[in-house]
Structure formats: structure tokens, C-alpha cells
PDB file of N, CA and C in Angstrom:
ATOM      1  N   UNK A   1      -5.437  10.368   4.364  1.00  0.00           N
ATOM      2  CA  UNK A   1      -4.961   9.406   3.405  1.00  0.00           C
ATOM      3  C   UNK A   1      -4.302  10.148   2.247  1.00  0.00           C
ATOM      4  N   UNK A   2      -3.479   9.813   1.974  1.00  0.00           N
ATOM      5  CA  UNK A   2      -2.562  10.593   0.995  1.00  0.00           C
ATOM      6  C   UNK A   2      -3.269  10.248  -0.509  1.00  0.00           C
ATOM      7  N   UNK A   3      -3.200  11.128  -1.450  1.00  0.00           N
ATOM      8  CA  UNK A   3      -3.925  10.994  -2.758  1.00  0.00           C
ATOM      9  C   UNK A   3      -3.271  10.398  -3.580  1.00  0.00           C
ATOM     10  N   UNK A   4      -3.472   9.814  -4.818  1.00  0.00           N
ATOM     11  CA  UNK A   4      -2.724   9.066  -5.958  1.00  0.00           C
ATOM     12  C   UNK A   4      -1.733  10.035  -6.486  1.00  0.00           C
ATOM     13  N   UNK A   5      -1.380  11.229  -6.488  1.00  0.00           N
ATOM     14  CA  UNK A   5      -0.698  12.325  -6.748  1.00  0.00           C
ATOM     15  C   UNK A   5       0.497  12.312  -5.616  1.00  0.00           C
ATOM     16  N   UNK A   6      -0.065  12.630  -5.074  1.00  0.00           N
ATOM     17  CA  UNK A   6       0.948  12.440  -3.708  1.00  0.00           C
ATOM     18  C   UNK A   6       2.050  11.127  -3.190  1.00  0.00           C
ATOM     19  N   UNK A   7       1.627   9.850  -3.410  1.00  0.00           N
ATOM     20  CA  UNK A   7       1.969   8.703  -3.762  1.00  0.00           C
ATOM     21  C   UNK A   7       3.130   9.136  -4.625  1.00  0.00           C
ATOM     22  N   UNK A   8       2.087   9.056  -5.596  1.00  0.00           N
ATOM     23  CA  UNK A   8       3.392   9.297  -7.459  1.00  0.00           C
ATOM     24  C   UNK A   8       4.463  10.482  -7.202  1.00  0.00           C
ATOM     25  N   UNK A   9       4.594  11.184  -6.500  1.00  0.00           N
ATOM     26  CA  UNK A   9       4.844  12.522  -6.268  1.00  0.00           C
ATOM     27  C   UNK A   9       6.409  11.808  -4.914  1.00  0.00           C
ATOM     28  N   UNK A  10       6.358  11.023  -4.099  1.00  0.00           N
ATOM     29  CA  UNK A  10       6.853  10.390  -3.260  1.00  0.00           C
ATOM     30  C   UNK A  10       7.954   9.408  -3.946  1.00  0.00           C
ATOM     31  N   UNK A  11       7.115   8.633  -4.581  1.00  0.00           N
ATOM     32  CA  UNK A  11       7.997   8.063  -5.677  1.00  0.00           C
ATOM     33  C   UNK A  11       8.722   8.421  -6.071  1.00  0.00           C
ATOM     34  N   UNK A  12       8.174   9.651  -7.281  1.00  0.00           N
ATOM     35  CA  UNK A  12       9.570  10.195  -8.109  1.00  0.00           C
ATOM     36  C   UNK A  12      10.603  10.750  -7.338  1.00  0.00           C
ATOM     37  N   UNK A  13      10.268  11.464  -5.767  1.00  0.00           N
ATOM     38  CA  UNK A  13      11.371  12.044  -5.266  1.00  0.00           C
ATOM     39  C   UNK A  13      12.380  10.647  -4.664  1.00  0.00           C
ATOM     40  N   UNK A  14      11.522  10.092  -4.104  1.00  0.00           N
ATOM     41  CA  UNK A  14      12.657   8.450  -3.759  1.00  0.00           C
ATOM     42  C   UNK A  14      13.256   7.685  -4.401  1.00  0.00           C
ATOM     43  N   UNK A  15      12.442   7.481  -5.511  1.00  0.00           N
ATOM     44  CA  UNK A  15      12.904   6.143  -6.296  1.00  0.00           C
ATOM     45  C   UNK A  15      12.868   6.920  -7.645  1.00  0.00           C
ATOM     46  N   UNK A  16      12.333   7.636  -8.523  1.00  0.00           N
ATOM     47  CA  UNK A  16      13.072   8.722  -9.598  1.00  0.00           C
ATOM     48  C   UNK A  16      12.032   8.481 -10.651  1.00  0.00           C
ATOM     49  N   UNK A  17      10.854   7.453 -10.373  1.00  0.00           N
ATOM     50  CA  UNK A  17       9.562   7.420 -11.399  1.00  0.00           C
ATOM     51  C   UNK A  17       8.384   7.179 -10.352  1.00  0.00           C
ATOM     52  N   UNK A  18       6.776   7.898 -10.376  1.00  0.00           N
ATOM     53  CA  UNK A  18       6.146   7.987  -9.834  1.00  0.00           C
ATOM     54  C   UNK A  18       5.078   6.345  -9.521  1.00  0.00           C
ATOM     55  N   UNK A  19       5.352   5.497 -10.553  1.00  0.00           N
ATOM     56  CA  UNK A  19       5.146   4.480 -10.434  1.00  0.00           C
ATOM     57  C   UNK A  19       3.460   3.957 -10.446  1.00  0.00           C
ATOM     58  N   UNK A  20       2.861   4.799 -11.226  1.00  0.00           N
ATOM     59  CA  UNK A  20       1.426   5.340 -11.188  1.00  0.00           C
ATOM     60  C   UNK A  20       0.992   3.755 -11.037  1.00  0.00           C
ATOM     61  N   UNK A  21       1.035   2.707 -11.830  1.00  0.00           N
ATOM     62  CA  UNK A  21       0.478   1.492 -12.185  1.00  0.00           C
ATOM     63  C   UNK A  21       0.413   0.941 -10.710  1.00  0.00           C
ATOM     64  N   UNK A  22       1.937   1.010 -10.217  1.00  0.00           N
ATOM     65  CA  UNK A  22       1.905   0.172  -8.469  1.00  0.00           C
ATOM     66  C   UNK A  22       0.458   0.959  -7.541  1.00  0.00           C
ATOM     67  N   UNK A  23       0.119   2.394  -7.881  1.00  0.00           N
ATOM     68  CA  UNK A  23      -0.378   2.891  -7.029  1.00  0.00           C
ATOM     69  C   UNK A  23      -1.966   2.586  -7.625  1.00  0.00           C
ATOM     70  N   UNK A  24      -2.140   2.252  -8.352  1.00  0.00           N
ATOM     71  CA  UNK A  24      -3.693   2.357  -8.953  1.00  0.00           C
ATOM     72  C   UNK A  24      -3.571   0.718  -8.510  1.00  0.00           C
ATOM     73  N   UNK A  25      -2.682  -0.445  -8.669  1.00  0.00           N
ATOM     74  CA  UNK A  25      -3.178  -1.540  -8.680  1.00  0.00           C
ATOM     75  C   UNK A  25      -3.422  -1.779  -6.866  1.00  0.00           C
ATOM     76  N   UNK A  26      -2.993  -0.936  -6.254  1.00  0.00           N
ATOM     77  CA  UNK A  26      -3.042  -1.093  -4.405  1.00  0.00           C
ATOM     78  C   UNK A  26      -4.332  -0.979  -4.250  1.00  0.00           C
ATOM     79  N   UNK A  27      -4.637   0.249  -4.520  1.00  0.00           N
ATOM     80  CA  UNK A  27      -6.233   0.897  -4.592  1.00  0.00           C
ATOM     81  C   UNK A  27      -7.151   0.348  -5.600  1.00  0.00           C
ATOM     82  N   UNK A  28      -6.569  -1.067  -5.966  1.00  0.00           N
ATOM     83  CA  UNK A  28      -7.588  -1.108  -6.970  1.00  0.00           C
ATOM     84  C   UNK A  28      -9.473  -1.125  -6.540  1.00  0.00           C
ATOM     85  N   UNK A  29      -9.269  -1.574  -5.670  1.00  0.00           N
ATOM     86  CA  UNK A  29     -10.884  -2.288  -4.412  1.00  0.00           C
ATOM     87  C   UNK A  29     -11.176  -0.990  -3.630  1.00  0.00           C
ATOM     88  N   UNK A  30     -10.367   0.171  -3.508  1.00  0.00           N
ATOM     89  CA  UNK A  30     -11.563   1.216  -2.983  1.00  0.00           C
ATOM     90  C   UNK A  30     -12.870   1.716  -3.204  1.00  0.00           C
ATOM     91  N   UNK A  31     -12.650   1.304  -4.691  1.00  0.00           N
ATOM     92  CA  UNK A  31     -14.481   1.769  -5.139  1.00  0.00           C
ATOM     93  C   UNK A  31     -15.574   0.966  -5.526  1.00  0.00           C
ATOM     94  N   UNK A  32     -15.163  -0.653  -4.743  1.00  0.00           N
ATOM     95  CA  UNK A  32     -15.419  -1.903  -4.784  1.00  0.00           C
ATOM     96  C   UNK A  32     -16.782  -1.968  -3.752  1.00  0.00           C
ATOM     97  N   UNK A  33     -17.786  -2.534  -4.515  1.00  0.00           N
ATOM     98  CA  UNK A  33     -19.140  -2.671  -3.242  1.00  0.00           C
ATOM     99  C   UNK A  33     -18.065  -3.777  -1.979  1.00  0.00           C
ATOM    100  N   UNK A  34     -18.647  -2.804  -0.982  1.00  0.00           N
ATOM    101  CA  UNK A  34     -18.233  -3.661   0.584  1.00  0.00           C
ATOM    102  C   UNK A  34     -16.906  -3.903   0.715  1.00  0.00           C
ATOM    103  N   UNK A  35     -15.854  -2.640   0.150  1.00  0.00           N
ATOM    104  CA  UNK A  35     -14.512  -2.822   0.602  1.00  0.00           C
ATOM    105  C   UNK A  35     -14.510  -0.706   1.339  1.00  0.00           C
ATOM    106  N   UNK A  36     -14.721  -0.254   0.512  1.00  0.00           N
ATOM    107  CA  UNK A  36     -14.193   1.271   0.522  1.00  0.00           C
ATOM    108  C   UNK A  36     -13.215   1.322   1.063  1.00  0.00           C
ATOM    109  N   UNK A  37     -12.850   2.266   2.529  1.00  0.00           N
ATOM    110  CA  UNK A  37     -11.624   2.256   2.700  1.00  0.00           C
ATOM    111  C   UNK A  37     -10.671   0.965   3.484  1.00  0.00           C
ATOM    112  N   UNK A  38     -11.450  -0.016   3.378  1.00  0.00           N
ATOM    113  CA  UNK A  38     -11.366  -1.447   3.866  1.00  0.00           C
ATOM    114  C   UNK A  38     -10.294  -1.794   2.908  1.00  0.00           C
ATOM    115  N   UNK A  39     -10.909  -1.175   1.616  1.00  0.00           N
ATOM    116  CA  UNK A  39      -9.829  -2.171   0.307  1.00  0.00           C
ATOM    117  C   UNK A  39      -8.246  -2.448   0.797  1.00  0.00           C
ATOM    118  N   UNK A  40      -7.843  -1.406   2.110  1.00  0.00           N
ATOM    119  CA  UNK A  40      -6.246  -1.621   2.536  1.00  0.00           C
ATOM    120  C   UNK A  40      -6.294  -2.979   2.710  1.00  0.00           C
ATOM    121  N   UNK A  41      -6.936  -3.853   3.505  1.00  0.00           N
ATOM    122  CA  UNK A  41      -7.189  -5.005   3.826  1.00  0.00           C
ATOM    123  C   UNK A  41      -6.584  -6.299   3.020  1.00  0.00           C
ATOM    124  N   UNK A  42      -6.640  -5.772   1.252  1.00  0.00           N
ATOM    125  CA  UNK A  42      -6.538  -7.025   0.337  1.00  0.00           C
ATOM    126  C   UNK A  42      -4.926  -6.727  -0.110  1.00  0.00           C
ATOM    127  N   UNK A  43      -4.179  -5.444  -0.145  1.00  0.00           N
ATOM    128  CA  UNK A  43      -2.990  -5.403  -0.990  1.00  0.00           C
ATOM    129  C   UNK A  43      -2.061  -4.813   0.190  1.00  0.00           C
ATOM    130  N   UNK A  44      -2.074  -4.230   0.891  1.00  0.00           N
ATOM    131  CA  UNK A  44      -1.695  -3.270   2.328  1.00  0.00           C
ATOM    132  C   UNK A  44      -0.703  -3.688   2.632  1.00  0.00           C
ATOM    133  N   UNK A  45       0.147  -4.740   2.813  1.00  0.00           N
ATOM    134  CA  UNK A  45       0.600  -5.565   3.177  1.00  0.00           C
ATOM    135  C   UNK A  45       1.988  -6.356   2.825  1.00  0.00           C
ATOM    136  N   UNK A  46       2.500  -7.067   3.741  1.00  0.00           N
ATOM    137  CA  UNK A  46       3.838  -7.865   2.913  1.00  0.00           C
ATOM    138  C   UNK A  46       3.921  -8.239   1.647  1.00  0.00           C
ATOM    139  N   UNK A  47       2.615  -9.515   2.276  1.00  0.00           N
ATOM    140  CA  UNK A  47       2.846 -10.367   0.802  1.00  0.00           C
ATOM    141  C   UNK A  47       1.979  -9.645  -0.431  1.00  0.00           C
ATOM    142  N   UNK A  48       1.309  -8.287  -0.219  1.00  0.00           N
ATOM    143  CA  UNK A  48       0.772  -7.754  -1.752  1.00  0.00           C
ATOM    144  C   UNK A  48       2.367  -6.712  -2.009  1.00  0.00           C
ATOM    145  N   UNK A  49       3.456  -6.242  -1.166  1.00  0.00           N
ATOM    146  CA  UNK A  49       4.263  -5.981  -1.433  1.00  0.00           C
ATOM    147  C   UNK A  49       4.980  -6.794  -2.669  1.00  0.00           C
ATOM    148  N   UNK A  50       5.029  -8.422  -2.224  1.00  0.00           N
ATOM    149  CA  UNK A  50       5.631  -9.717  -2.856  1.00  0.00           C
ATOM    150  C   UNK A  50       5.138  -9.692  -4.069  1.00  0.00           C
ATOM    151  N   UNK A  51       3.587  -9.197  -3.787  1.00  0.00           N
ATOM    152  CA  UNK A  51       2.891  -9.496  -5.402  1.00  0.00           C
ATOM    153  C   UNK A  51       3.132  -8.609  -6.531  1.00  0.00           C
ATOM    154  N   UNK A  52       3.831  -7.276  -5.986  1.00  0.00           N
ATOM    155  CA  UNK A  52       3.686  -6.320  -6.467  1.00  0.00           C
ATOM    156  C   UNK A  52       5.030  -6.667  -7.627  1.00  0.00           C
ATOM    157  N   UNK A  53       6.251  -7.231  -6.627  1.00  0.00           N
ATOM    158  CA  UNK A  53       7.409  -7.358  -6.842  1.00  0.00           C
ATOM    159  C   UNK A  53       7.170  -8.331  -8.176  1.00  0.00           C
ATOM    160  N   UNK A  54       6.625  -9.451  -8.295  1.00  0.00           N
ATOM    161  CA  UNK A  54       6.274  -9.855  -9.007  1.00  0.00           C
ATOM    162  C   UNK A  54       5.469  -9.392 -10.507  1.00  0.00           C
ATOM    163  N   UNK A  55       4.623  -8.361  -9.847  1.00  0.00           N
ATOM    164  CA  UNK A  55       3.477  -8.447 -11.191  1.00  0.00           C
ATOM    165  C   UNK A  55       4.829  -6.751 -12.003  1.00  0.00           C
ATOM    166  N   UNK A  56       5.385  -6.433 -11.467  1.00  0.00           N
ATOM    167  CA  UNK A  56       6.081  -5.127 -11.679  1.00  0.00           C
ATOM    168  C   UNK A  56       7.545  -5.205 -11.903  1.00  0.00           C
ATOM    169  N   UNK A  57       8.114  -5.917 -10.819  1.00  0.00           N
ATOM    170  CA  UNK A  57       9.148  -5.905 -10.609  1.00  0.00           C
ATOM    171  C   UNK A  57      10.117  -5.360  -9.539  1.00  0.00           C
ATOM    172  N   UNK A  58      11.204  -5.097  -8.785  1.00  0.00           N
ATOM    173  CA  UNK A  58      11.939  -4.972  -7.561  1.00  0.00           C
ATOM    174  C   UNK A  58      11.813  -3.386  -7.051  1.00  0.00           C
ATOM    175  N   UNK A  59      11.618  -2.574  -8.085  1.00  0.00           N
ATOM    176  CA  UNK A  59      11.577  -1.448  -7.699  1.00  0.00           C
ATOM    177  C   UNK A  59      10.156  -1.184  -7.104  1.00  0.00           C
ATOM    178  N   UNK A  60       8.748  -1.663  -8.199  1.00  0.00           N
ATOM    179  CA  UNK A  60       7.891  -1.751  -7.982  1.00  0.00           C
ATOM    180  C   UNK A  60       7.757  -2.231  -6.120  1.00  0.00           C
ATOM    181  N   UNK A  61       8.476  -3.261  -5.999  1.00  0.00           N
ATOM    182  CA  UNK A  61       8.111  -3.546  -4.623  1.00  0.00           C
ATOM    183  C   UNK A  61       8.542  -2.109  -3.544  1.00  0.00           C
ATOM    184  N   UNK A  62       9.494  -1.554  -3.825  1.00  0.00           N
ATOM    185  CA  UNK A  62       9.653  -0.417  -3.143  1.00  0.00           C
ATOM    186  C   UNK A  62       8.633   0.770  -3.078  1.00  0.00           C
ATOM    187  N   UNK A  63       8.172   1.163  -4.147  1.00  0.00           N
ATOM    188  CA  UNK A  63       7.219   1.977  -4.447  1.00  0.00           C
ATOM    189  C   UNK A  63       6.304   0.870  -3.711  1.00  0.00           C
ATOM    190  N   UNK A  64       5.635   0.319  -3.552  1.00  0.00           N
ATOM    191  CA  UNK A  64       4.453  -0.204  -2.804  1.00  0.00           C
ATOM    192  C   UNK A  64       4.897  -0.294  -1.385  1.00  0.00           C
ATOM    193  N   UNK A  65       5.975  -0.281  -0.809  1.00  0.00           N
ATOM    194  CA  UNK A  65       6.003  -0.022   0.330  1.00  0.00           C
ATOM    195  C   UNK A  65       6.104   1.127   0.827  1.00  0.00           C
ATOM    196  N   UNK A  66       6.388   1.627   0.197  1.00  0.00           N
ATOM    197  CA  UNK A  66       5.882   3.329   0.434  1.00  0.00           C
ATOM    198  C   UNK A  66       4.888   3.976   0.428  1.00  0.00           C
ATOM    199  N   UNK A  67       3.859   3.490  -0.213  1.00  0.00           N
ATOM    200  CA  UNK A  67       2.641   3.364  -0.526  1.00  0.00           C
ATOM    201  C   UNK A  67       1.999   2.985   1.060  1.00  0.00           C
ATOM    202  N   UNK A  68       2.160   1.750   1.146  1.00  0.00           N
ATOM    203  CA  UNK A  68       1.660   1.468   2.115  1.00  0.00           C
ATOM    204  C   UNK A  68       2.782   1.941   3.581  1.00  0.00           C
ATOM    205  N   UNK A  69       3.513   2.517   4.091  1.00  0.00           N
ATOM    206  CA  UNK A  69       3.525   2.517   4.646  1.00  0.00           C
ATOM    207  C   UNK A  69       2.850   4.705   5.006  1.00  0.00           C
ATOM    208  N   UNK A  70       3.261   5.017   3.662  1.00  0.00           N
ATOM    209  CA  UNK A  70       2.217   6.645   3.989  1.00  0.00           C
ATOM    210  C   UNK A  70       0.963   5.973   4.437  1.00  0.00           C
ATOM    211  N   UNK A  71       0.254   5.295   3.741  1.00  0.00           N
ATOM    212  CA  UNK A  71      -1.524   4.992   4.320  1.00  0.00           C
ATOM    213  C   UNK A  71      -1.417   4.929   5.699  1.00  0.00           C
ATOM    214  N   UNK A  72      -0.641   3.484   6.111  1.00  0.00           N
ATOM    215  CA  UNK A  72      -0.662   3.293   7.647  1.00  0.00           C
ATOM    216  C   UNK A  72      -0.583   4.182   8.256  1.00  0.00           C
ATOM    217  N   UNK A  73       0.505   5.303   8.255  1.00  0.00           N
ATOM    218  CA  UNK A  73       1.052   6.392   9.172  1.00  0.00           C
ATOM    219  C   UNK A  73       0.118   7.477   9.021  1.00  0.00           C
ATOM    220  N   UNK A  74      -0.580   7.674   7.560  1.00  0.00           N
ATOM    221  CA  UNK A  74      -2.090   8.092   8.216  1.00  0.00           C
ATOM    222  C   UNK A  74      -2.947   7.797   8.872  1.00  0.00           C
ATOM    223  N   UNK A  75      -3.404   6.792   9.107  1.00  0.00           N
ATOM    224  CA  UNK A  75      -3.749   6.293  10.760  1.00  0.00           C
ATOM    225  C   UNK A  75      -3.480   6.001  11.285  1.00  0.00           C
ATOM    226  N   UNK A  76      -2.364   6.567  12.245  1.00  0.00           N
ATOM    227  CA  UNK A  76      -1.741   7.085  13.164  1.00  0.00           C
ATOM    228  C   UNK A  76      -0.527   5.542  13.385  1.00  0.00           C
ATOM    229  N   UNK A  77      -0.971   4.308  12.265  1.00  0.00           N
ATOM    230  CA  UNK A  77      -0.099   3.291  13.003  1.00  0.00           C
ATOM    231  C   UNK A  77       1.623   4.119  13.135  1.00  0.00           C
ATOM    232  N   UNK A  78       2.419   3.760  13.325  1.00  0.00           N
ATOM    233  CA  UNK A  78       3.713   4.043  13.748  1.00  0.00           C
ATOM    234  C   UNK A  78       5.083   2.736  13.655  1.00  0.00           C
ATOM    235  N   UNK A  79       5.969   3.211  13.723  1.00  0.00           N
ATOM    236  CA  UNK A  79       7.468   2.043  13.267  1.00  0.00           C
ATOM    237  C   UNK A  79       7.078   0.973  14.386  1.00  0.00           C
ATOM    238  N   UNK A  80       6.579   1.486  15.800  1.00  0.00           N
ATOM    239  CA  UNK A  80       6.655   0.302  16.405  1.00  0.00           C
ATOM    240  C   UNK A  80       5.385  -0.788  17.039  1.00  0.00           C
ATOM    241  N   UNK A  81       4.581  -0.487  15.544  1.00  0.00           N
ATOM    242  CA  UNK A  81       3.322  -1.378  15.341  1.00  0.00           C
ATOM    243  C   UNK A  81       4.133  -2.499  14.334  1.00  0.00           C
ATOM    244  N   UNK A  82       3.419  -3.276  14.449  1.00  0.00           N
ATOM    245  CA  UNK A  82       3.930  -4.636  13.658  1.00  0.00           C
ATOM    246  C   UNK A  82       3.590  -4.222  12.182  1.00  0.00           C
ATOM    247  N   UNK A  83       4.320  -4.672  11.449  1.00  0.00           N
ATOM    248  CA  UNK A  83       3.569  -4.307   9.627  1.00  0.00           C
ATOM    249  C   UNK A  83       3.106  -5.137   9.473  1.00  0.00           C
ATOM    250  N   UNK A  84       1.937  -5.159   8.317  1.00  0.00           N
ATOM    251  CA  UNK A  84       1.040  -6.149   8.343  1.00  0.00           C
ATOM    252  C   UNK A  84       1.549  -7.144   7.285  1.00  0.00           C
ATOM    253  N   UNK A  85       1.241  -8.310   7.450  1.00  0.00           N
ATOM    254  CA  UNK A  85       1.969  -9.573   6.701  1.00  0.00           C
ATOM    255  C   UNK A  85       1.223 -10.169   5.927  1.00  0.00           C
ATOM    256  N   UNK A  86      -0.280 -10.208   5.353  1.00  0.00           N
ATOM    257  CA  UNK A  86      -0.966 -10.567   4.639  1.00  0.00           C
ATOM    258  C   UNK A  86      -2.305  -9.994   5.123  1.00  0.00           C
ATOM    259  N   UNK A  87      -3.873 -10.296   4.176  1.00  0.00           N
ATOM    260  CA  UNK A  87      -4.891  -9.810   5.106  1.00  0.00           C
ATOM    261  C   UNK A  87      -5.076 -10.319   5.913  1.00  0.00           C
ATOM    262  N   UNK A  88      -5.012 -11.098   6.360  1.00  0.00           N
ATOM    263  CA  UNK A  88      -5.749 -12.206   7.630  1.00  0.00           C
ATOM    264  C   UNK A  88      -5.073 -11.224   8.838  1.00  0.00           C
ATOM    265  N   UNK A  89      -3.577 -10.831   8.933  1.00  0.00           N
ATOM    266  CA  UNK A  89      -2.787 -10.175   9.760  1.00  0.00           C
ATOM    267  C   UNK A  89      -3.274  -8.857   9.837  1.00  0.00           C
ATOM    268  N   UNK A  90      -3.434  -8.195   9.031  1.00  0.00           N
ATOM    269  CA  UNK A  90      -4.275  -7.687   9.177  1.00  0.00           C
ATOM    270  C   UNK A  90      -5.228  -6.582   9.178  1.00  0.00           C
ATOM    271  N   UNK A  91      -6.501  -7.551   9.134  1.00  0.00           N
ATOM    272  CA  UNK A  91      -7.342  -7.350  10.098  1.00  0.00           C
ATOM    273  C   UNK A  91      -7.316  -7.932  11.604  1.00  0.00           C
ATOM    274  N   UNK A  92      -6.751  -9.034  11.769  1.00  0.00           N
ATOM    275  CA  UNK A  92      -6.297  -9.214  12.791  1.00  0.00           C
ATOM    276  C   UNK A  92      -5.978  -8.192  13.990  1.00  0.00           C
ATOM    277  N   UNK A  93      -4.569  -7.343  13.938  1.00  0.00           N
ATOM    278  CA  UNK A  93      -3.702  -6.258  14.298  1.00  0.00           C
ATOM    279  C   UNK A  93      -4.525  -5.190  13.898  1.00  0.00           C
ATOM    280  N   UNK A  94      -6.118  -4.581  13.826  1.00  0.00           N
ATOM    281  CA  UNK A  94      -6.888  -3.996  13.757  1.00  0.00           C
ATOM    282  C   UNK A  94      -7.142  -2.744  12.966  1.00  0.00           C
ATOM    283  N   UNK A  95      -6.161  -3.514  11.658  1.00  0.00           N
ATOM    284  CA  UNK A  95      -6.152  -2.455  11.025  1.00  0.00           C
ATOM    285  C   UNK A  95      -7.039  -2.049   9.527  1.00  0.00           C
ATOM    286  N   UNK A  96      -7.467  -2.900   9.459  1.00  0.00           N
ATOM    287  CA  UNK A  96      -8.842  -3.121   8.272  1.00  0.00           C
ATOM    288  C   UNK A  96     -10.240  -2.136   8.421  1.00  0.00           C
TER     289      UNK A  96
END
């Protein structure tokens, strides 16, 4: 799993600011009783992409997909797994 450094570090080389806030609010539920590395489960996703876009703004949504798509590709998902579209999806697509 890539670290909050590493994230921010991704950012600035892509998008030209590390975007620390998008990356702390993804992870906010990792150190949450009965989420740990589950917490991907609640933000991971399309529509916390959408939320992101929202609570941040358009770039923000980019930086969170980057975000999430380093996590995924640390476990091993790949381009031609489905991306996940909300939590229900998933955990569904077995990725929670």
C-alpha cells in the first residue's frame, strides 16, 4: 500500500500540488474501530471520487483517482478489473 508521502509525492509529479487534504480525507476510516484496511470500502471508489470533486474541487477529483487507483494496483487489481462504483460495488467485486 503506498504511504501518504508517496500519494502526495505522485501528485505533485502529475498534477503539480501533492494534495495532502484529498489524501488524508480517503484514509480518513483506517484507524477507525472495524474498518482498518477495509476503510478502502467507504471512499475507494467512483462516487467518493464525485465527493471528492465536490468537497475540493476538479483537480481534487484527479488526485483521488490516483489515489485510488495506486491502492487497487497494490492488490494486484489491474485496468481490466472493473473500478469500483460506490461501496456496495465494491465489496461486491471483492475488493473490501
Amino acid at each position: 500500500m503506498p504511504s501518504f508521502e508517496e500519494h502526495c509525492c505522485e501528485c505533485e509529479r502529475e498534477l503539480g500540488t501533492p494534495f495532502a487534504k484529498v489524501h488524508l480525507w480517503l484514509d480518513a476510516y483506517v484507524g477507525m474501530t472495524g474498518y482498518g484496511m477495509r476503510h478502502r470500502r467507504v471512499r475507494h471508489h467512483e462516487a467518493g471520487i464525485m465527493e471528492a470533486t465536490k468537497l475540493f474541487g476538479a483537480d481534487a477529483g484527479k488526485a483521488a483517482r490516483l489515489h485510488i487507483l495506486a491502492d487497487l494496483k497494490s492488490e494486484n487489481w489491474t485496468d481490466s478489473d472493473p473500478f469500483p462504483q460506490n461501496e456496495q460495488h465494491y465489496v461486491r467485486i471483492g475488493l473490501y
